[in-house]
C-alpha atoms as a PDB file:
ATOM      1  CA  UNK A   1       0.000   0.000   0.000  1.00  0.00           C
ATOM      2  CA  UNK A   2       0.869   3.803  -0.451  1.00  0.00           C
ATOM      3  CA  UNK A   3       0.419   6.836   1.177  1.00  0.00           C
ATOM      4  CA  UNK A   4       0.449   9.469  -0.492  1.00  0.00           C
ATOM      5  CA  UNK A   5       0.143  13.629   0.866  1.00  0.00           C
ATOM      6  CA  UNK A   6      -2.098  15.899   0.392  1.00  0.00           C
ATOM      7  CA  UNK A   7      -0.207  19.054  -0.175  1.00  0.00           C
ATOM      8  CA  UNK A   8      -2.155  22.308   1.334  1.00  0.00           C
ATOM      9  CA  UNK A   9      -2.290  25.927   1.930  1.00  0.00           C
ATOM     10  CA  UNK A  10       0.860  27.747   3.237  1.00  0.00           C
ATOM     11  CA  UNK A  11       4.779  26.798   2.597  1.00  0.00           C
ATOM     12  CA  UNK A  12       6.338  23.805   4.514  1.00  0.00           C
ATOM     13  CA  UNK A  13       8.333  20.939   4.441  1.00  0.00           C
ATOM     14  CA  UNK A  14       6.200  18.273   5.389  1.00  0.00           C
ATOM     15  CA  UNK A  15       6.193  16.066   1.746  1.00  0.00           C
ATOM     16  CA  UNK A  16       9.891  16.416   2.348  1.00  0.00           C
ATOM     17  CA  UNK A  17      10.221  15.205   5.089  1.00  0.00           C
ATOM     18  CA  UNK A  18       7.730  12.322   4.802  1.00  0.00           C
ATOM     19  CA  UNK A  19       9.588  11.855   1.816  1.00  0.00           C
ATOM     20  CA  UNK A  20      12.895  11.700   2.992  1.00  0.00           C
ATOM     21  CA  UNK A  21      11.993   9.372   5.733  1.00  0.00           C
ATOM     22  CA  UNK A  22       9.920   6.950   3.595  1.00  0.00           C
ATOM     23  CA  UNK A  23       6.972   7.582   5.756  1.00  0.00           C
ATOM     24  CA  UNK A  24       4.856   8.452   2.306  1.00  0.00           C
ATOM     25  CA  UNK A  25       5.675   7.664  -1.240  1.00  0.00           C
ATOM     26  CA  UNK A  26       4.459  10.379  -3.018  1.00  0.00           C
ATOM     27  CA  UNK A  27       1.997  13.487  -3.163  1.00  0.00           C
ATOM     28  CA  UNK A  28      -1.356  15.123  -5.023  1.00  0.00           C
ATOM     29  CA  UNK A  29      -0.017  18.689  -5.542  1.00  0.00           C
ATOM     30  CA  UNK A  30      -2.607  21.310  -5.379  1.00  0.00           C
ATOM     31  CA  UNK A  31      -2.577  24.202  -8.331  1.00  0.00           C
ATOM     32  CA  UNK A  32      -4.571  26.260  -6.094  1.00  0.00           C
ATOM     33  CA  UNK A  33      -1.579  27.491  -3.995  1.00  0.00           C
ATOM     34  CA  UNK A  34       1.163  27.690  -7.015  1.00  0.00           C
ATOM     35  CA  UNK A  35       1.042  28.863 -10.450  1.00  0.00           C
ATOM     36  CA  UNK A  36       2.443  27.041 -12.995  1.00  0.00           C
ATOM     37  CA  UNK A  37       5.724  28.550 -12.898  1.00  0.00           C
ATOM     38  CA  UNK A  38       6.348  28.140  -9.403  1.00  0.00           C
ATOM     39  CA  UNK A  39       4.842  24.435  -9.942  1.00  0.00           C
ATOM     40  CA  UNK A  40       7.762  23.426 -11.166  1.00  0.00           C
ATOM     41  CA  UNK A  41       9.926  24.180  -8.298  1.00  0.00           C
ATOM     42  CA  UNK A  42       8.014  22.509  -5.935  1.00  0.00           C
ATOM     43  CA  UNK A  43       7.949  19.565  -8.140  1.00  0.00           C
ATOM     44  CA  UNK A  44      11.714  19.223  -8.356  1.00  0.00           C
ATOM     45  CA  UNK A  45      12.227  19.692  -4.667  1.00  0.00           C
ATOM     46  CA  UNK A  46      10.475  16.495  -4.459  1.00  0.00           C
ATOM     47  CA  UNK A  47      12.503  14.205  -6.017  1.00  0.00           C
ATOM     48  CA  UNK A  48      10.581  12.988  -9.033  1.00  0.00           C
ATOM     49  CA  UNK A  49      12.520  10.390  -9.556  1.00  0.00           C
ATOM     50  CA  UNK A  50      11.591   8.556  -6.915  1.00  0.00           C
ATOM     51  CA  UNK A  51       8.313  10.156  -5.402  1.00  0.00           C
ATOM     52  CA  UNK A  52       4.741   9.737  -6.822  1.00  0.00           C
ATOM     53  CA  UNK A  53       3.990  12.646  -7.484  1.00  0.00           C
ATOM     54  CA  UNK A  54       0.209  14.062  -9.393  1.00  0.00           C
ATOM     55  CA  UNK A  55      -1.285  16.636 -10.060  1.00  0.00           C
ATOM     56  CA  UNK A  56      -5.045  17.265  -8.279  1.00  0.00           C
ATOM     57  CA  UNK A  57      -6.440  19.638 -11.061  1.00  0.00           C
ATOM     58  CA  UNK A  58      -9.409  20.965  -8.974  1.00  0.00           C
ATOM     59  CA  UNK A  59     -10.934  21.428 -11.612  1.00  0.00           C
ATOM     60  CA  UNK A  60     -14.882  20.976  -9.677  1.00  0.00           C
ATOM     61  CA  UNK A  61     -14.079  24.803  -8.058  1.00  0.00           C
ATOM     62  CA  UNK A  62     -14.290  25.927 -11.652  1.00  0.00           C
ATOM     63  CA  UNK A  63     -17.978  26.758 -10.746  1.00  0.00           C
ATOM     64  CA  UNK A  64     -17.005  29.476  -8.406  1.00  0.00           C
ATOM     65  CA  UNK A  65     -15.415  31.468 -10.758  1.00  0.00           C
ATOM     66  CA  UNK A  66     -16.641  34.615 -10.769  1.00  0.00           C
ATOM     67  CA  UNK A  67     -18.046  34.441  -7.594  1.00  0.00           C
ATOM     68  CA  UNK A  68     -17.051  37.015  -4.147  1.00  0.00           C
ATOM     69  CA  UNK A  69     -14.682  34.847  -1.829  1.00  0.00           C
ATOM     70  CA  UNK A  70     -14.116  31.810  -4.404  1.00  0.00           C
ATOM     71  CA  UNK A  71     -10.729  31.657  -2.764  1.00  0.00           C
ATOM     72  CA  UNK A  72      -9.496  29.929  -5.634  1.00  0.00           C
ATOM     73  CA  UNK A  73      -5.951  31.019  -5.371  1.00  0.00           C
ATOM     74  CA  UNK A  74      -3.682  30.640  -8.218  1.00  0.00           C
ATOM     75  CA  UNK A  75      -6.346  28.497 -10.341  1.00  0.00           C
ATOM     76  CA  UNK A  76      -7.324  30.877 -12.580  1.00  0.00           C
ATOM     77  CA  UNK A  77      -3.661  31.503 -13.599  1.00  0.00           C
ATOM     78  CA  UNK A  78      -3.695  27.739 -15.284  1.00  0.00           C
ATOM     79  CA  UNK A  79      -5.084  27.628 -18.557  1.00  0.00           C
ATOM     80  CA  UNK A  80      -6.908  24.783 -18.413  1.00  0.00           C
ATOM     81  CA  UNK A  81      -9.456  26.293 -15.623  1.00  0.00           C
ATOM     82  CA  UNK A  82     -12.434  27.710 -16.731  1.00  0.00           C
ATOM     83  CA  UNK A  83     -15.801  27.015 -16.734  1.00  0.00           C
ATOM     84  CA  UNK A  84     -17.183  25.246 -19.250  1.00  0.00           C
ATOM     85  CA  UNK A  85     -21.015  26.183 -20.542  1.00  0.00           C
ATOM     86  CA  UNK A  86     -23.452  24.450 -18.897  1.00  0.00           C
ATOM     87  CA  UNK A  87     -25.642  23.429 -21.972  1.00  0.00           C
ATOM     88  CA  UNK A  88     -21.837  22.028 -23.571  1.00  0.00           C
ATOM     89  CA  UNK A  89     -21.951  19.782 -20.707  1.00  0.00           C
ATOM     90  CA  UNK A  90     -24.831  18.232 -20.968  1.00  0.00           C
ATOM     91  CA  UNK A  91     -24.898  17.590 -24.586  1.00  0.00           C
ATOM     92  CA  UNK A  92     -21.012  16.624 -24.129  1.00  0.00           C
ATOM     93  CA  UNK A  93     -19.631  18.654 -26.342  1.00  0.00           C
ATOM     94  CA  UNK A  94     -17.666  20.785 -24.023  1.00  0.00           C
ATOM     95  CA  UNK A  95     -16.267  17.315 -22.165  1.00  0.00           C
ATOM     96  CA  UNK A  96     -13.673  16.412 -24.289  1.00  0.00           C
ATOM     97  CA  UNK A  97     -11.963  19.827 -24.448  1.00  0.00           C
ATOM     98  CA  UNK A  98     -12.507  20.294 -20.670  1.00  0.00           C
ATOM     99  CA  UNK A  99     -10.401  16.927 -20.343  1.00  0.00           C
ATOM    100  CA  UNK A 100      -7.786  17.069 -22.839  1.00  0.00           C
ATOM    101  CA  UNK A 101      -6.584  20.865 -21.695  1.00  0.00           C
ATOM    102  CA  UNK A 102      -6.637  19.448 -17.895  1.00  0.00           C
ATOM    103  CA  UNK A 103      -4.399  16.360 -19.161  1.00  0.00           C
ATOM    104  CA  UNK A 104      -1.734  18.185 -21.398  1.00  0.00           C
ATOM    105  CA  UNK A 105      -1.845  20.967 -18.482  1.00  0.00           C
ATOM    106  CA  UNK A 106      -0.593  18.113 -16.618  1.00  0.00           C
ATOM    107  CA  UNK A 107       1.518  16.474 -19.139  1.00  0.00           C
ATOM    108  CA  UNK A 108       4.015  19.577 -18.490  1.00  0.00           C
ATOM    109  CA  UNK A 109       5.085  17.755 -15.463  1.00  0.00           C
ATOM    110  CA  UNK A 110       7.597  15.063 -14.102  1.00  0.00           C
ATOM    111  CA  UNK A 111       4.671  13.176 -12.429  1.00  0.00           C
ATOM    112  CA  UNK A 112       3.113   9.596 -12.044  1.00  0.00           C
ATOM    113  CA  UNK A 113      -0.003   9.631 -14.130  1.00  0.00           C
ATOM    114  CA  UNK A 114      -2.595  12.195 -14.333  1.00  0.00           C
ATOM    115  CA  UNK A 115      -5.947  13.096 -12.898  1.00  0.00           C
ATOM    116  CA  UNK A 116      -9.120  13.905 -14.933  1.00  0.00           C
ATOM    117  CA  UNK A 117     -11.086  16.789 -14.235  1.00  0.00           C
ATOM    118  CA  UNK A 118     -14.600  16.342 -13.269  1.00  0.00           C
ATOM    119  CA  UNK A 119     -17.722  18.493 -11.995  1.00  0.00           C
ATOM    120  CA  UNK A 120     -19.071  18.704  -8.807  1.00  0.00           C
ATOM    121  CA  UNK A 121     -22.696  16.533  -7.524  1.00  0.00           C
ATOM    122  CA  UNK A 122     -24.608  17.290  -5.358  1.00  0.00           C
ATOM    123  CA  UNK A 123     -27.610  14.871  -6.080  1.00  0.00           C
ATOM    124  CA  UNK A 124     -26.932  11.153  -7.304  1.00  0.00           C
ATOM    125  CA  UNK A 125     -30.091  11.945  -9.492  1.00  0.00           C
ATOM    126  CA  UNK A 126     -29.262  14.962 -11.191  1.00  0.00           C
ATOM    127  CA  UNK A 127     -27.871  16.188 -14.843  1.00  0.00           C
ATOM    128  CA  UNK A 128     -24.696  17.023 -13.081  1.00  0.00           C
ATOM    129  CA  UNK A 129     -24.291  12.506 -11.694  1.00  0.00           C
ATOM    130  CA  UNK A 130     -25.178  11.653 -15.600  1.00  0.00           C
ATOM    131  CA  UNK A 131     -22.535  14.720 -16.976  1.00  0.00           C
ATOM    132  CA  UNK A 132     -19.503  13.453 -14.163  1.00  0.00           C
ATOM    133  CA  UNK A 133     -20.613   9.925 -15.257  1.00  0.00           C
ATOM    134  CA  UNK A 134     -19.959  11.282 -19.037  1.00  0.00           C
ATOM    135  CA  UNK A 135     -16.418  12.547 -18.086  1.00  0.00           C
ATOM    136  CA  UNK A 136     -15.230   9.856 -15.936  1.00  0.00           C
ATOM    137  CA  UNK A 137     -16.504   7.601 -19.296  1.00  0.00           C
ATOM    138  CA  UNK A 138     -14.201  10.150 -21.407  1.00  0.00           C
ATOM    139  CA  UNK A 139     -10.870  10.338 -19.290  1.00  0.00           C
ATOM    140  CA  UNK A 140      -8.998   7.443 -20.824  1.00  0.00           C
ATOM    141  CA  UNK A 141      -9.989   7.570 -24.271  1.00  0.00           C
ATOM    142  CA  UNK A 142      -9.691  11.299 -24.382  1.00  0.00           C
ATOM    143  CA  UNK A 143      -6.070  10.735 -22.337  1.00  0.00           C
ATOM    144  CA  UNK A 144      -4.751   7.961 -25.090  1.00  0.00           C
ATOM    145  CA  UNK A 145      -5.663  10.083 -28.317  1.00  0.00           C
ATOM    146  CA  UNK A 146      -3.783  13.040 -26.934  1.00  0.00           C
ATOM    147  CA  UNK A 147      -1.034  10.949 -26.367  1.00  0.00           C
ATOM    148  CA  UNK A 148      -1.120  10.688 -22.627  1.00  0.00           C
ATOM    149  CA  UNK A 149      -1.793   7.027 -22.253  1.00  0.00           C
ATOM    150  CA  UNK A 150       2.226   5.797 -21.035  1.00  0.00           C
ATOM    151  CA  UNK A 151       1.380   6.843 -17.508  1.00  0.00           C
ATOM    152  CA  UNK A 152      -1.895   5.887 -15.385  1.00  0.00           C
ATOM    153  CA  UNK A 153      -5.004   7.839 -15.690  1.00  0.00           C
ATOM    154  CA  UNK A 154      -7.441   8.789 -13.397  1.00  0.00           C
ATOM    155  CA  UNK A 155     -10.589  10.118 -13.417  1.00  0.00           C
ATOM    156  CA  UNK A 156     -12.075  12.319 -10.621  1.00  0.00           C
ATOM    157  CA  UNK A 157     -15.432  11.860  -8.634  1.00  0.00           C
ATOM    158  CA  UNK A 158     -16.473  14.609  -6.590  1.00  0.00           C
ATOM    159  CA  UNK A 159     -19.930  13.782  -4.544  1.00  0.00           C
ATOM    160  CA  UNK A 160     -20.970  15.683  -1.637  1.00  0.00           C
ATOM    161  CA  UNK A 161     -21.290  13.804   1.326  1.00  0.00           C
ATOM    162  CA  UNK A 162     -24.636  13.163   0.859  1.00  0.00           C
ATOM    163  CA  UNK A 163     -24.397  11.454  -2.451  1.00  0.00           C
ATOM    164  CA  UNK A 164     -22.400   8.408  -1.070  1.00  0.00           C
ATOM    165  CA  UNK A 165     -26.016   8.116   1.828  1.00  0.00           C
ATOM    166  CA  UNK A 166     -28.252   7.607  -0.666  1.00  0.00           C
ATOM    167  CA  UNK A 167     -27.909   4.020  -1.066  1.00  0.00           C
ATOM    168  CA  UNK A 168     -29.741   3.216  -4.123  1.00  0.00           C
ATOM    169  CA  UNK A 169     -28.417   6.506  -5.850  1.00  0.00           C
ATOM    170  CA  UNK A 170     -24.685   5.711  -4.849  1.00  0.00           C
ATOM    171  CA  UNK A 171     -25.076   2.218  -5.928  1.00  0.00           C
ATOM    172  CA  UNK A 172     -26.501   2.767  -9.297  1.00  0.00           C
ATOM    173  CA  UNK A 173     -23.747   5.116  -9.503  1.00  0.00           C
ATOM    174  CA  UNK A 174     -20.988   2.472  -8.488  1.00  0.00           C
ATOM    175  CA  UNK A 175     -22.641  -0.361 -11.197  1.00  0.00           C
ATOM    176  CA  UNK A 176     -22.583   2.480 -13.934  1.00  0.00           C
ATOM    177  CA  UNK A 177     -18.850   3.010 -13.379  1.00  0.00           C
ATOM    178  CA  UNK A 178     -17.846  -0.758 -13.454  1.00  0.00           C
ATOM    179  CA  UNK A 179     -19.853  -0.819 -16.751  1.00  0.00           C
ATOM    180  CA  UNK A 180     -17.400   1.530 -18.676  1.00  0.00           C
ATOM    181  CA  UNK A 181     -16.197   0.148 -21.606  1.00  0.00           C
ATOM    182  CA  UNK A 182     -12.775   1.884 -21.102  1.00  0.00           C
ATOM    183  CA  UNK A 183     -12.826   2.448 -17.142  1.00  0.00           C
ATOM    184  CA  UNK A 184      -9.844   4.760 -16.195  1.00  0.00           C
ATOM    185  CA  UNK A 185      -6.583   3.182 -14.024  1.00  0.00           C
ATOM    186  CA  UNK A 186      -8.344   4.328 -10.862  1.00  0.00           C
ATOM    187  CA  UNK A 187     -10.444   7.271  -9.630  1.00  0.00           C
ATOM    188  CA  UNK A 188      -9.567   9.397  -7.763  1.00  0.00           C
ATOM    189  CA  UNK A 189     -12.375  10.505  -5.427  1.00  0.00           C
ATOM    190  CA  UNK A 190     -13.100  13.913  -3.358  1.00  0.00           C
ATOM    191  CA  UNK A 191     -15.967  14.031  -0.890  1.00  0.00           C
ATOM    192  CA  UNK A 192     -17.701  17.482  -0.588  1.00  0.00           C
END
């Protein structure tokens, strides 16, 4: 098994450390508290080489923009965050951009594998559960024609807390993503 860290708000040497000692094996970076210059930094501090290391793309706060105390930090300084229209996600057309600039944004980086981007739901029986169920259904094929496919992909799930109570919902959820015909390596999943 591995552990990895969840890196956070406010400078420290905690990955580091764990690193250093072998108490973790790797860590999901956050954009939200570096741009993409100072990204790079961070990441080589690290030691790639030996650390898994991804990238969490946060990409579910992309709702917020626009919004009085988003506190999205340095997200809107990558390119791939932005919100897509609403009616391009549900008729999919916005999906496959909205994954392929969150991958190659990624792709910049000595890291592991990379992390989908997905919305955020609040209701197992809403638009927004079919539209994540869309993307998550999207993330490897979309990863494998830009090229991405060497490395593991995952795709993000990002419920509110509520979601995963709903018993029936959640479970018709689960049995929809072991149906996909190309599932990603692994999800990656956020509670809200």
């Amino acid at each position: 098994m591995k552990i990895l860290a969840q890196d956070g708000y406010g400078p420290s040497d905690k990955i580091e450390c764990g690193l250093n000692k072998q108490f973790i094996q790797g860590a999901l970076l956050s954009p939200r508290y570096r741009s993409p210059e100072q990204f790079r930094d961070k990441l080589s501090g690290l030691g790639t080489d030996t650390a898994e290391l991804y990238i969490d793309p946060k990409f579910h706060a992309s709702q917020y923009i626009g919004k009085p105390n988003a506190k999205l930090g340095k997200l809107e300084e990558w390119d791939y965050f932005e919100a897509p229209r609403r009616s391009g996600l549900i008729t999919g057309s916005a999906i496959t951009p909205m994954i392929e600039k969150t991958l190659q944004a990624q792709s910049h980086f000595p890291v592991a594998g990379y992390i989908g981007p997905n919305i955020y739901v609040e209701d197992a029986n809403s638009i927004d559960a079919a539209i994540a169920l869309n993307v998550i259904s999207r993330t490897k094929p979309v990863a494998k024609a830009c090229g991405l496919g060497e490395k593991r992909i995952y795709a993000s799930l990002v419920p509110h807390r509520d979601v995963l109570s709903n018993d029936k919902a959640f479970n018709d959820m689960i049995e929809a993503l072991t149906a996909l015909e190309t599932p990603p390596d692994g999800f990656y999943i956020l509670v809200g």
